[in-house]
Protein backbone atom coordinates (compact mmCIF):
# COMPACT_ATOMS: atom_id res chain seq x y z
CA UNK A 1 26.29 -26.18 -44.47
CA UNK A 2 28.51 -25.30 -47.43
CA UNK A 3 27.98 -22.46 -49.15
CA UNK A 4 27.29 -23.02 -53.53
CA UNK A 5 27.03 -20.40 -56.01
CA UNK A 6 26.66 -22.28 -59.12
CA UNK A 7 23.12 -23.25 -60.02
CA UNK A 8 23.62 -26.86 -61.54
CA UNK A 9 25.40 -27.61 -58.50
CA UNK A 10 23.10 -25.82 -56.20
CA UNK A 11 20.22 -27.92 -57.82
CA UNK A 12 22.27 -31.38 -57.67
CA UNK A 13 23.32 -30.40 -54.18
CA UNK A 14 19.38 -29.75 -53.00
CA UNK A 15 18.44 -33.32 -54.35
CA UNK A 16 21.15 -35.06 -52.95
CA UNK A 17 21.02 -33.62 -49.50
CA UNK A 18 18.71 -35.36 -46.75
CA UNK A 19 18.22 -31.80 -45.12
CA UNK A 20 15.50 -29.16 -45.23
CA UNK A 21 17.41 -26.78 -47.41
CA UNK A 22 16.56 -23.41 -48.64
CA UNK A 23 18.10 -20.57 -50.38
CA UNK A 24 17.06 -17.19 -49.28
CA UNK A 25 17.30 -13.50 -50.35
CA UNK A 26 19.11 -11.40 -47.59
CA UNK A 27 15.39 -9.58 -46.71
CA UNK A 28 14.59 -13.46 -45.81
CA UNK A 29 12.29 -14.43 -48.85
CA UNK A 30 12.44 -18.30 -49.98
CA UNK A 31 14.06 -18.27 -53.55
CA UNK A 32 14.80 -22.02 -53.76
CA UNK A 33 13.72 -24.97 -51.60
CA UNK A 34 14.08 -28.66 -51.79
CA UNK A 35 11.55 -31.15 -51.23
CA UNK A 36 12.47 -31.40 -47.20
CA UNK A 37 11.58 -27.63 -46.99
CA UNK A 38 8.55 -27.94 -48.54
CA UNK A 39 7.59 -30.85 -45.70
CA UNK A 40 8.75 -28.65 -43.22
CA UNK A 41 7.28 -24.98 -44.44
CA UNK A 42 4.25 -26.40 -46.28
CA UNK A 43 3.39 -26.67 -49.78
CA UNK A 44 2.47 -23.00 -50.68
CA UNK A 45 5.88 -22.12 -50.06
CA UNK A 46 7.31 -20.03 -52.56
CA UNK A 47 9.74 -17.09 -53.65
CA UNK A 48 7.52 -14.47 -52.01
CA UNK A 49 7.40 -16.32 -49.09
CA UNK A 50 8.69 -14.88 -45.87
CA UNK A 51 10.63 -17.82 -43.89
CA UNK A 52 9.71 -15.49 -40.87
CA UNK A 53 6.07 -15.89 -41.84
CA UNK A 54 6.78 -19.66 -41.16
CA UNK A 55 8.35 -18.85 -37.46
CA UNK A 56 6.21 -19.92 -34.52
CA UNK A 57 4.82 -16.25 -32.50
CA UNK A 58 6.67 -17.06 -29.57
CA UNK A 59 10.19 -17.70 -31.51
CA UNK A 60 9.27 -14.76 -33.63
CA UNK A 61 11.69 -12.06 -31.97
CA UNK A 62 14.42 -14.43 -31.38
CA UNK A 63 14.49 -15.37 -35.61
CA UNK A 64 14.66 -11.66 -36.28
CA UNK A 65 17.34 -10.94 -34.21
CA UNK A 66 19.68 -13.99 -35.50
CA UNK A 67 19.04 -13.03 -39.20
CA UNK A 68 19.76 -9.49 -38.50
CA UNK A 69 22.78 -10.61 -37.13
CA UNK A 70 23.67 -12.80 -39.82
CA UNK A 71 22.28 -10.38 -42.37
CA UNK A 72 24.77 -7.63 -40.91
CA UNK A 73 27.95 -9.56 -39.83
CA UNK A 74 28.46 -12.41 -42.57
CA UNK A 75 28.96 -14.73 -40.07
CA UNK A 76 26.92 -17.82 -39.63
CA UNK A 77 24.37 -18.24 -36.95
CA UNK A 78 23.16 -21.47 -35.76
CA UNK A 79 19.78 -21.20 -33.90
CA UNK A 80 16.56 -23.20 -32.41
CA UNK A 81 12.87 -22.29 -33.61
CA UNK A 82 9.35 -23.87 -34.35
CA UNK A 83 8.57 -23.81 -37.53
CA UNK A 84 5.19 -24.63 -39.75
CA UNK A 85 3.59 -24.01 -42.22
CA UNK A 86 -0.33 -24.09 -44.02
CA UNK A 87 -1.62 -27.59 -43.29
CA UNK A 88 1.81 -28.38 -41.70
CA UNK A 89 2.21 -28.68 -37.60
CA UNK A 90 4.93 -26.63 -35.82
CA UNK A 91 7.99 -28.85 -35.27
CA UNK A 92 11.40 -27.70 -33.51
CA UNK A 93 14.49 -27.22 -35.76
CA UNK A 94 17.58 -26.34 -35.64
CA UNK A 95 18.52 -23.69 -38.24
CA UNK A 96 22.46 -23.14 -39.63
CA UNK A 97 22.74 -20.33 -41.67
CA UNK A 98 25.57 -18.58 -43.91
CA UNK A 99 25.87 -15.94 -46.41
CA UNK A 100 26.93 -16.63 -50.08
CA UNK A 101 29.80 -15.07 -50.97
CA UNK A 102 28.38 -12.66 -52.91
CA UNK A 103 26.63 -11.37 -50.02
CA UNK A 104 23.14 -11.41 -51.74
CA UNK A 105 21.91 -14.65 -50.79
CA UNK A 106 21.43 -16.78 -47.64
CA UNK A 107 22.16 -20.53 -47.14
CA UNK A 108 19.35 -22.08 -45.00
CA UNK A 109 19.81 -25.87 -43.30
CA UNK A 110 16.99 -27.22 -41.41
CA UNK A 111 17.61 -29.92 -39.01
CA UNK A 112 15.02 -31.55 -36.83
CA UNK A 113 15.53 -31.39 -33.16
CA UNK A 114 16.11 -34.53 -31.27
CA UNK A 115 12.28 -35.11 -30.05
CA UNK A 116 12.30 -34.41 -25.78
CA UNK A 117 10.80 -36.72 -23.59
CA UNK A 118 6.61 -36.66 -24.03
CA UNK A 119 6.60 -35.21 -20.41
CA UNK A 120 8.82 -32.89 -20.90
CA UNK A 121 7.60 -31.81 -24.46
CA UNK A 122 3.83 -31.70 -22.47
CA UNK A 123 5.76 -29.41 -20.12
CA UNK A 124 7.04 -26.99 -22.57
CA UNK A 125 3.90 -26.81 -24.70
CA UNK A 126 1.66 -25.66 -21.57
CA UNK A 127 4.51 -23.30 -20.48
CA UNK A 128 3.90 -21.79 -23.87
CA UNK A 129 0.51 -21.79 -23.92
CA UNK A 130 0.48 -20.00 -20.51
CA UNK A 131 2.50 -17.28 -22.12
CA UNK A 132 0.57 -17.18 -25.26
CA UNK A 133 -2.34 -16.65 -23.81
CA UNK A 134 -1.46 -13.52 -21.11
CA UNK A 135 0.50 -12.17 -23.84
CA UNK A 136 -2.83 -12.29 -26.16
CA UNK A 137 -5.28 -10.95 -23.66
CA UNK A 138 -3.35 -8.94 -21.44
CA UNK A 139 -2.60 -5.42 -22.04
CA UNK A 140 1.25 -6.24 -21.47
CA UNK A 141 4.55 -6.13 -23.37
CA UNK A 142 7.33 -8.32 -22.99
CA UNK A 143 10.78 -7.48 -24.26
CA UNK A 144 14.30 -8.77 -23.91
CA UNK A 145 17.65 -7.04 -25.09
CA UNK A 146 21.30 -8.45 -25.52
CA UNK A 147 23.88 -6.80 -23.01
CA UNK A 148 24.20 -4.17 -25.29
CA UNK A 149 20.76 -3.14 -24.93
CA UNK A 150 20.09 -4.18 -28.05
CA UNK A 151 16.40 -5.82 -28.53
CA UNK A 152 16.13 -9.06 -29.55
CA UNK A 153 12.43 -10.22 -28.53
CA UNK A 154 9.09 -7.79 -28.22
CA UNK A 155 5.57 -9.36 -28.23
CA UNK A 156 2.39 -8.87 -26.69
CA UNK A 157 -1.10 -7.08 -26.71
CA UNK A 158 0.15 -3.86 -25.03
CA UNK A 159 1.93 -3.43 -28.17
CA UNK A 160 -1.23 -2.48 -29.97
CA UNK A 161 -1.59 0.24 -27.51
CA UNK A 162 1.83 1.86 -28.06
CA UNK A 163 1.32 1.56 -31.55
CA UNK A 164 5.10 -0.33 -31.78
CA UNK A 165 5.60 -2.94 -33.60
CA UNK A 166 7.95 -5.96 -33.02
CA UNK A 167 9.80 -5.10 -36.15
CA UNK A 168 10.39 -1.37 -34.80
CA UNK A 169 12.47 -2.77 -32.08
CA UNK A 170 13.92 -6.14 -32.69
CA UNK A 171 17.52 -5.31 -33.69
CA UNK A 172 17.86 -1.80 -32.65
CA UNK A 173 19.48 -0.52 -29.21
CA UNK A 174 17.17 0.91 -27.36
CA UNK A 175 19.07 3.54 -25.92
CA UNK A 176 19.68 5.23 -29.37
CA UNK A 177 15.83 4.87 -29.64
CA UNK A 178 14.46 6.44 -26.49
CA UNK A 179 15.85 9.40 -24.31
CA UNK A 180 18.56 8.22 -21.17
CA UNK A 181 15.46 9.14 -18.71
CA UNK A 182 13.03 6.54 -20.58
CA UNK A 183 16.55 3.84 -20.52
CA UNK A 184 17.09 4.58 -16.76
CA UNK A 185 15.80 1.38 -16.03
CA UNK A 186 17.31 -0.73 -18.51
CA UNK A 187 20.68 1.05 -17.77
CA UNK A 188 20.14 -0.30 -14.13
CA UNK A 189 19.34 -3.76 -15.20
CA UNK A 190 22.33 -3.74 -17.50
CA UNK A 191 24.30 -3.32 -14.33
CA UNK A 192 22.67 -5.86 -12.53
CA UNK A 193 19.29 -4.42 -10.42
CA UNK A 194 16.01 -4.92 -11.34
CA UNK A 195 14.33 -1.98 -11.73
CA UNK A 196 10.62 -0.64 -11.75
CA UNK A 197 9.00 2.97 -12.23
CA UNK A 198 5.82 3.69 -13.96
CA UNK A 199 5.87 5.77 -17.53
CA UNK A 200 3.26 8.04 -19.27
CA UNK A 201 3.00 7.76 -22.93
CA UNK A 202 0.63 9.17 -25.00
CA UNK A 203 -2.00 9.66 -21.55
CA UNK A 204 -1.03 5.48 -21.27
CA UNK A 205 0.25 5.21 -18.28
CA UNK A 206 2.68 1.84 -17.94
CA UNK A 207 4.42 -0.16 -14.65
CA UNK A 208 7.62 -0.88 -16.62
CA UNK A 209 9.92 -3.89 -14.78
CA UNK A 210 13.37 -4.49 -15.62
CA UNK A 211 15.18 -7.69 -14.75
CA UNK A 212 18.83 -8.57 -15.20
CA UNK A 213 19.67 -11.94 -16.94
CA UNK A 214 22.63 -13.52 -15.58
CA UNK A 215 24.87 -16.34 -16.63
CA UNK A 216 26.09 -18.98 -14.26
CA UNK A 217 29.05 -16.86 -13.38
CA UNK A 218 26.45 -14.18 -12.32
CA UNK A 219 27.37 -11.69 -15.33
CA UNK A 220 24.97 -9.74 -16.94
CA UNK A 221 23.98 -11.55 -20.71
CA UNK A 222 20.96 -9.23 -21.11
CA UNK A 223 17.42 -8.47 -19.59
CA UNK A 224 13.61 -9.02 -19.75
CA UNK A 225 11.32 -6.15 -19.40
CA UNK A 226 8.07 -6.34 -18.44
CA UNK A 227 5.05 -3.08 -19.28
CA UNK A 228 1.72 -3.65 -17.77
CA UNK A 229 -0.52 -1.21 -18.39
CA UNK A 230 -2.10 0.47 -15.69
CA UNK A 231 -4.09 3.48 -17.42
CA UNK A 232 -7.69 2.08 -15.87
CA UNK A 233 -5.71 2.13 -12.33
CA UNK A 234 -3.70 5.61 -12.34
CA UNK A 235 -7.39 7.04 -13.64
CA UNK A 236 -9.26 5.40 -10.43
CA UNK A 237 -6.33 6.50 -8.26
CA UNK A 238 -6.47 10.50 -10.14
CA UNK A 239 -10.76 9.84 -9.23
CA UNK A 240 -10.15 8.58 -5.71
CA UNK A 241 -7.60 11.55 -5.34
CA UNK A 242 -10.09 14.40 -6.43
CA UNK A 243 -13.39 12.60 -3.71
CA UNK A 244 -10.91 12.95 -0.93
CA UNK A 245 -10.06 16.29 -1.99
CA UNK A 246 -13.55 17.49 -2.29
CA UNK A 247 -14.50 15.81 0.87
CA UNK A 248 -11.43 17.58 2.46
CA UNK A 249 -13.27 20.37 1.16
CA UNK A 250 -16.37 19.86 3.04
CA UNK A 251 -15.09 18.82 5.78
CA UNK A 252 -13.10 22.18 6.23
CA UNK A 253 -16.60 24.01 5.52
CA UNK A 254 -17.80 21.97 8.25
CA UNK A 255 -15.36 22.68 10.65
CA UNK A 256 -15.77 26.44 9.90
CA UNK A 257 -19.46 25.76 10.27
CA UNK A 258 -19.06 24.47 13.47
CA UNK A 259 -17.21 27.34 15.02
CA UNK A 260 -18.73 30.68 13.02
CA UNK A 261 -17.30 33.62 14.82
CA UNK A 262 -19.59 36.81 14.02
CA UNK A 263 -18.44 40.45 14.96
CA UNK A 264 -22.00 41.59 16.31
CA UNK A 265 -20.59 45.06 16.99
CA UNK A 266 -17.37 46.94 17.01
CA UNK A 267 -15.09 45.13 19.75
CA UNK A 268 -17.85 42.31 20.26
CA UNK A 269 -17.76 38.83 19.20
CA UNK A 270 -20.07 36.14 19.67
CA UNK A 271 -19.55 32.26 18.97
CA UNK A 272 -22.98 30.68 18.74
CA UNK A 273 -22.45 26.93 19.60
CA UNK A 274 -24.60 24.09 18.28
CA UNK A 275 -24.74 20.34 19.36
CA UNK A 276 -21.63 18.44 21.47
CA UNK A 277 -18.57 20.60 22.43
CA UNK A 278 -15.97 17.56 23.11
CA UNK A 279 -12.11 17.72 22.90
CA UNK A 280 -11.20 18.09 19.48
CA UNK A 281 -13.90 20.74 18.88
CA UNK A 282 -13.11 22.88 22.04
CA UNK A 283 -9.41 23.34 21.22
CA UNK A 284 -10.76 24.53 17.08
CA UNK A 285 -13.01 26.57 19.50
CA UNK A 286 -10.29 28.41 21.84
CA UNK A 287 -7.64 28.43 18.79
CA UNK A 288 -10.27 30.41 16.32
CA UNK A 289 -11.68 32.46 19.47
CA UNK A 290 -8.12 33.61 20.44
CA UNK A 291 -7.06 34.67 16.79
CA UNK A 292 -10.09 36.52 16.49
CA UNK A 293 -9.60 38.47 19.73
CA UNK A 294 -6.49 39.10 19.05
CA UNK A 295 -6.73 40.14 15.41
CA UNK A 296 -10.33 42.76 15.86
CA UNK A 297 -8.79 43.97 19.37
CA UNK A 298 -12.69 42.38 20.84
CA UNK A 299 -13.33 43.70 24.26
CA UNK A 300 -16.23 41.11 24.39
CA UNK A 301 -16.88 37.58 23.60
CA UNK A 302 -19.86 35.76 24.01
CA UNK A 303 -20.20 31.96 23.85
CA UNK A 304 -24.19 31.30 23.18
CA UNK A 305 -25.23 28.11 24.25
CA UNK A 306 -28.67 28.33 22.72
CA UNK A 307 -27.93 25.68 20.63
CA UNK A 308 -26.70 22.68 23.10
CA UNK A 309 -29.30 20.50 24.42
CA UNK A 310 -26.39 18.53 26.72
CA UNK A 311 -23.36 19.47 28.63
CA UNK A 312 -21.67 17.38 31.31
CA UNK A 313 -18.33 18.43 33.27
CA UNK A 314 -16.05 17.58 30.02
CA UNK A 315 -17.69 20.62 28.48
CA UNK A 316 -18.16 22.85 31.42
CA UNK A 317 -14.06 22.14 31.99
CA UNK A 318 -13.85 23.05 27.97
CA UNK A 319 -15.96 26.24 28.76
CA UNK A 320 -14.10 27.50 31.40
CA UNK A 321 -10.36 27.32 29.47
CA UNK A 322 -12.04 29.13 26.66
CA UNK A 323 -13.06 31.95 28.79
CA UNK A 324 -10.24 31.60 31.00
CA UNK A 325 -7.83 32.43 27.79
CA UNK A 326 -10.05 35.43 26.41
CA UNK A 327 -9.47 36.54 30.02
CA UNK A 328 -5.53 36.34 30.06
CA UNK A 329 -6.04 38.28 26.20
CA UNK A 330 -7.63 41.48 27.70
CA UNK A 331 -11.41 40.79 27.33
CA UNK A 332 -14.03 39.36 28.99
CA UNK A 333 -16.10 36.32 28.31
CA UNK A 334 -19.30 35.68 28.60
CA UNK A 335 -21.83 32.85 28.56
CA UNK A 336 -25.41 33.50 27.19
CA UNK A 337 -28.66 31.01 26.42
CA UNK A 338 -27.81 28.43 28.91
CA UNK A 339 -31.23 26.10 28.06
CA UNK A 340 -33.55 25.82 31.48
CA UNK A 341 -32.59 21.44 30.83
CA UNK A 342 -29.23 22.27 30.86
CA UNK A 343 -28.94 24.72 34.24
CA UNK A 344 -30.62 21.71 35.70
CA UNK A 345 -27.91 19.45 34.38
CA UNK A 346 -24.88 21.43 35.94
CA UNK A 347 -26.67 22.18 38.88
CA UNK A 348 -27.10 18.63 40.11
CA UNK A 349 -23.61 17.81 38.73
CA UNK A 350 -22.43 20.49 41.10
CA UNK A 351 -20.96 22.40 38.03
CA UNK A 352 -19.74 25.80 40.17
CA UNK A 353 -20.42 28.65 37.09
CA UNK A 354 -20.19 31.92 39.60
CA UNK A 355 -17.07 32.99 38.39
CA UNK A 356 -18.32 33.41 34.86
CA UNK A 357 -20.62 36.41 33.66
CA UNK A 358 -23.91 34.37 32.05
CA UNK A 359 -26.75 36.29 30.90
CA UNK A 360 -29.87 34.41 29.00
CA UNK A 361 -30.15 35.28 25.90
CA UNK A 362 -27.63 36.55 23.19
CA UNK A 363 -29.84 39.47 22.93
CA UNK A 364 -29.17 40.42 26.32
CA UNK A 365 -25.55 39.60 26.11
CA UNK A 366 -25.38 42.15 23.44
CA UNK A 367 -26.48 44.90 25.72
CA UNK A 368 -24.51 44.69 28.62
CA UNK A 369 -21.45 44.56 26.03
CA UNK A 370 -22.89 48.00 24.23
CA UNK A 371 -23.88 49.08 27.70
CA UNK A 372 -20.29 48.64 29.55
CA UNK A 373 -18.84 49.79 26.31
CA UNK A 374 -20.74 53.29 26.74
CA UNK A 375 -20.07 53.83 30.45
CA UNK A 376 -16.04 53.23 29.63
CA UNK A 377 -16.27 55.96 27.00
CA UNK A 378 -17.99 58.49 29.62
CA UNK A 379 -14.83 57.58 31.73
């Protein structure tokens, strides 16, 4: 399109030429337009009109970006984009633009794309639609940059969440925008790896991905980020964390439940055992019994079996290593409340206790442990 500064022959130009054409202020408005333009933008078009108002959503990054460009540069752009208006359908044109030479006015030529295929055009209209609609209704953002890094598309409803708008980052280079550890990823992209970490902004927590665009030659032309946000998720994971904490919690209450240790006297300590004794609880049962030996100097320590209604030989063999180790420690072990049911048990299992001290009751455990303890003093 050539570029005309005079307005007689800017008007005679506009009625002789078969083109949409449009004269524009450098912030984009519509100044002039010929009757093509008007077919193309609708019939409310007018000097306060916005020719980005007239770009289709999904084209709307990529117009910004090419005006900027022209805006900046002075040199002209040619570009595709949809473009409608009120009452008027979205059609696909290509736009060529140039700057007057005066630099306060842009030259706008709109020329209609040759129509695709019906299949193909089908095609690209439910690939947009797709798009359209999980860029509407999910909490997502979608950006793209130039290999520069500088932004040239943002759209969707995560957006509204970030409180960015399009126009905050379209044009701008968005590692003069954020800190170099919130561009890590786009720096890796850049040099050719996708990338993915997960951000917290403003207690919205994002899974940011990064993904090179390459040419044919495999060089990097730019990327296309991706920012889901996950806030709803990192908040179950945070509740999920803090149950199995809490139940770790109880659990280790439990466990210290299951194997209370009382000093009954000075240098005796009894373990007062309740329910199954099996593997895992017998070695919590020797390793506490041990340290507690060893750390109150216990001459005695009495394992009361008032509380176990069943023992077979994997708990008599438990038994015996506990008392064998308070044994190799210095002290003695006893056994105490061994249930009438349960003597029976080991008897007819032929479960051989004669070479451990059991007395039946804790109470009487107690005394022979006071009682010993006196005679050794006498000595």
């Amino acid at each position: 399109m050539q570029t005309i500064d005079h307005p007689e022959r800017l008007q005679e130009f506009f009625c002789e030429h078969p083109d949409a054409l449009i004269v524009a202020s450098r912030e984009g408005h519509c100044l002039h337009v010929n009757d093509a333009a008007v077919s193309a933008l609708g019939a409310d078009v007018g000097p306060q009109t916005l020719l980005s108002e007239r770009v289709h959503p999904g084209d709307y990054g990529l117009f910004l970006s090419e005006w900027a460009a022209l805006v900046a540069s002075g040199a002209p752009s040619v570009f595709t984009v949809l473009l409608g208006g009120k009452g008027v359908k979205y059609r696909t044109f290509v736009v060529h633009a140039r700057s007057a030479s005066s630099g306060d006015r842009v030259y706008v030529s709109l020329r209609p794309k040759d129509i695709e295929s019906d299949q193909e055009q089908s095609f690209a209209r439910r690939r947009e639609q797709v798009l359209r609609v999980i860029l509407d209704n999910l909490q997502i953002m979608v950006w793209a940059t130039d290999k520069e890094g500088m932004c040239t598309y943002a759209d969707g409803k995560g957006l509204e969440l970030s409180s960015v708008k399009p126009e905050d980052l379209i044009s701008k280079n968005a590692m003069a925008l954020y800190p170099p550890e919130a561009t890590a990823g786009l720096r890796k992209a850049l040099g050719g790896a996708m990338s993915r970490h997960v951000s917290n902004d403003n207690s919205q927590y994002w899974d940011n991905r990064v993904i090179p665009v390459q040419d044919e030659d495999g060089n990097v032309i730019g990327t296309v980020g991706m920012s889901l946000n996950v806030t709803e998720l990192q908040q179950a994971k945070a509740e999920l964390e803090a149950k199995l904490a809490l139940i770790e919690r109880q659990q280790e209450v439990i466990r210290n439940l299951e194997t209370p240790i009382i000093q009954v006297w000075d240098h005796v300590l009894t373990l007062p055992m309740v329910g199954v004794v099996d593997s895992r609880r017998a070695a919590r049962v020797m390793d506490d019994v041990l340290n507690a030996v060893n750390r109150m100097s216990a001459q005695f320590a009495i394992l009361d079996l008032t509380g176990v209604d069943i023992i077979d030989t994997a708990t008599a063999s438990h038994l015996f290593s506990i008392i064998g180790a308070v044994r190799l420690l210095g002290a003695e072990g006893i056994i105490s409340g061994i249930r009438p049911s349960v003597a029976q048990t080991m008897v007819s299992m032929g479960i051989d206790m004669s070479s451990i001290l059991t007395l039946s009751s804790l109470r009487d455990a107690l005394a022979l442990c006071m009682r010993r303890m006196r005679e050794n003093g006498r000595r």
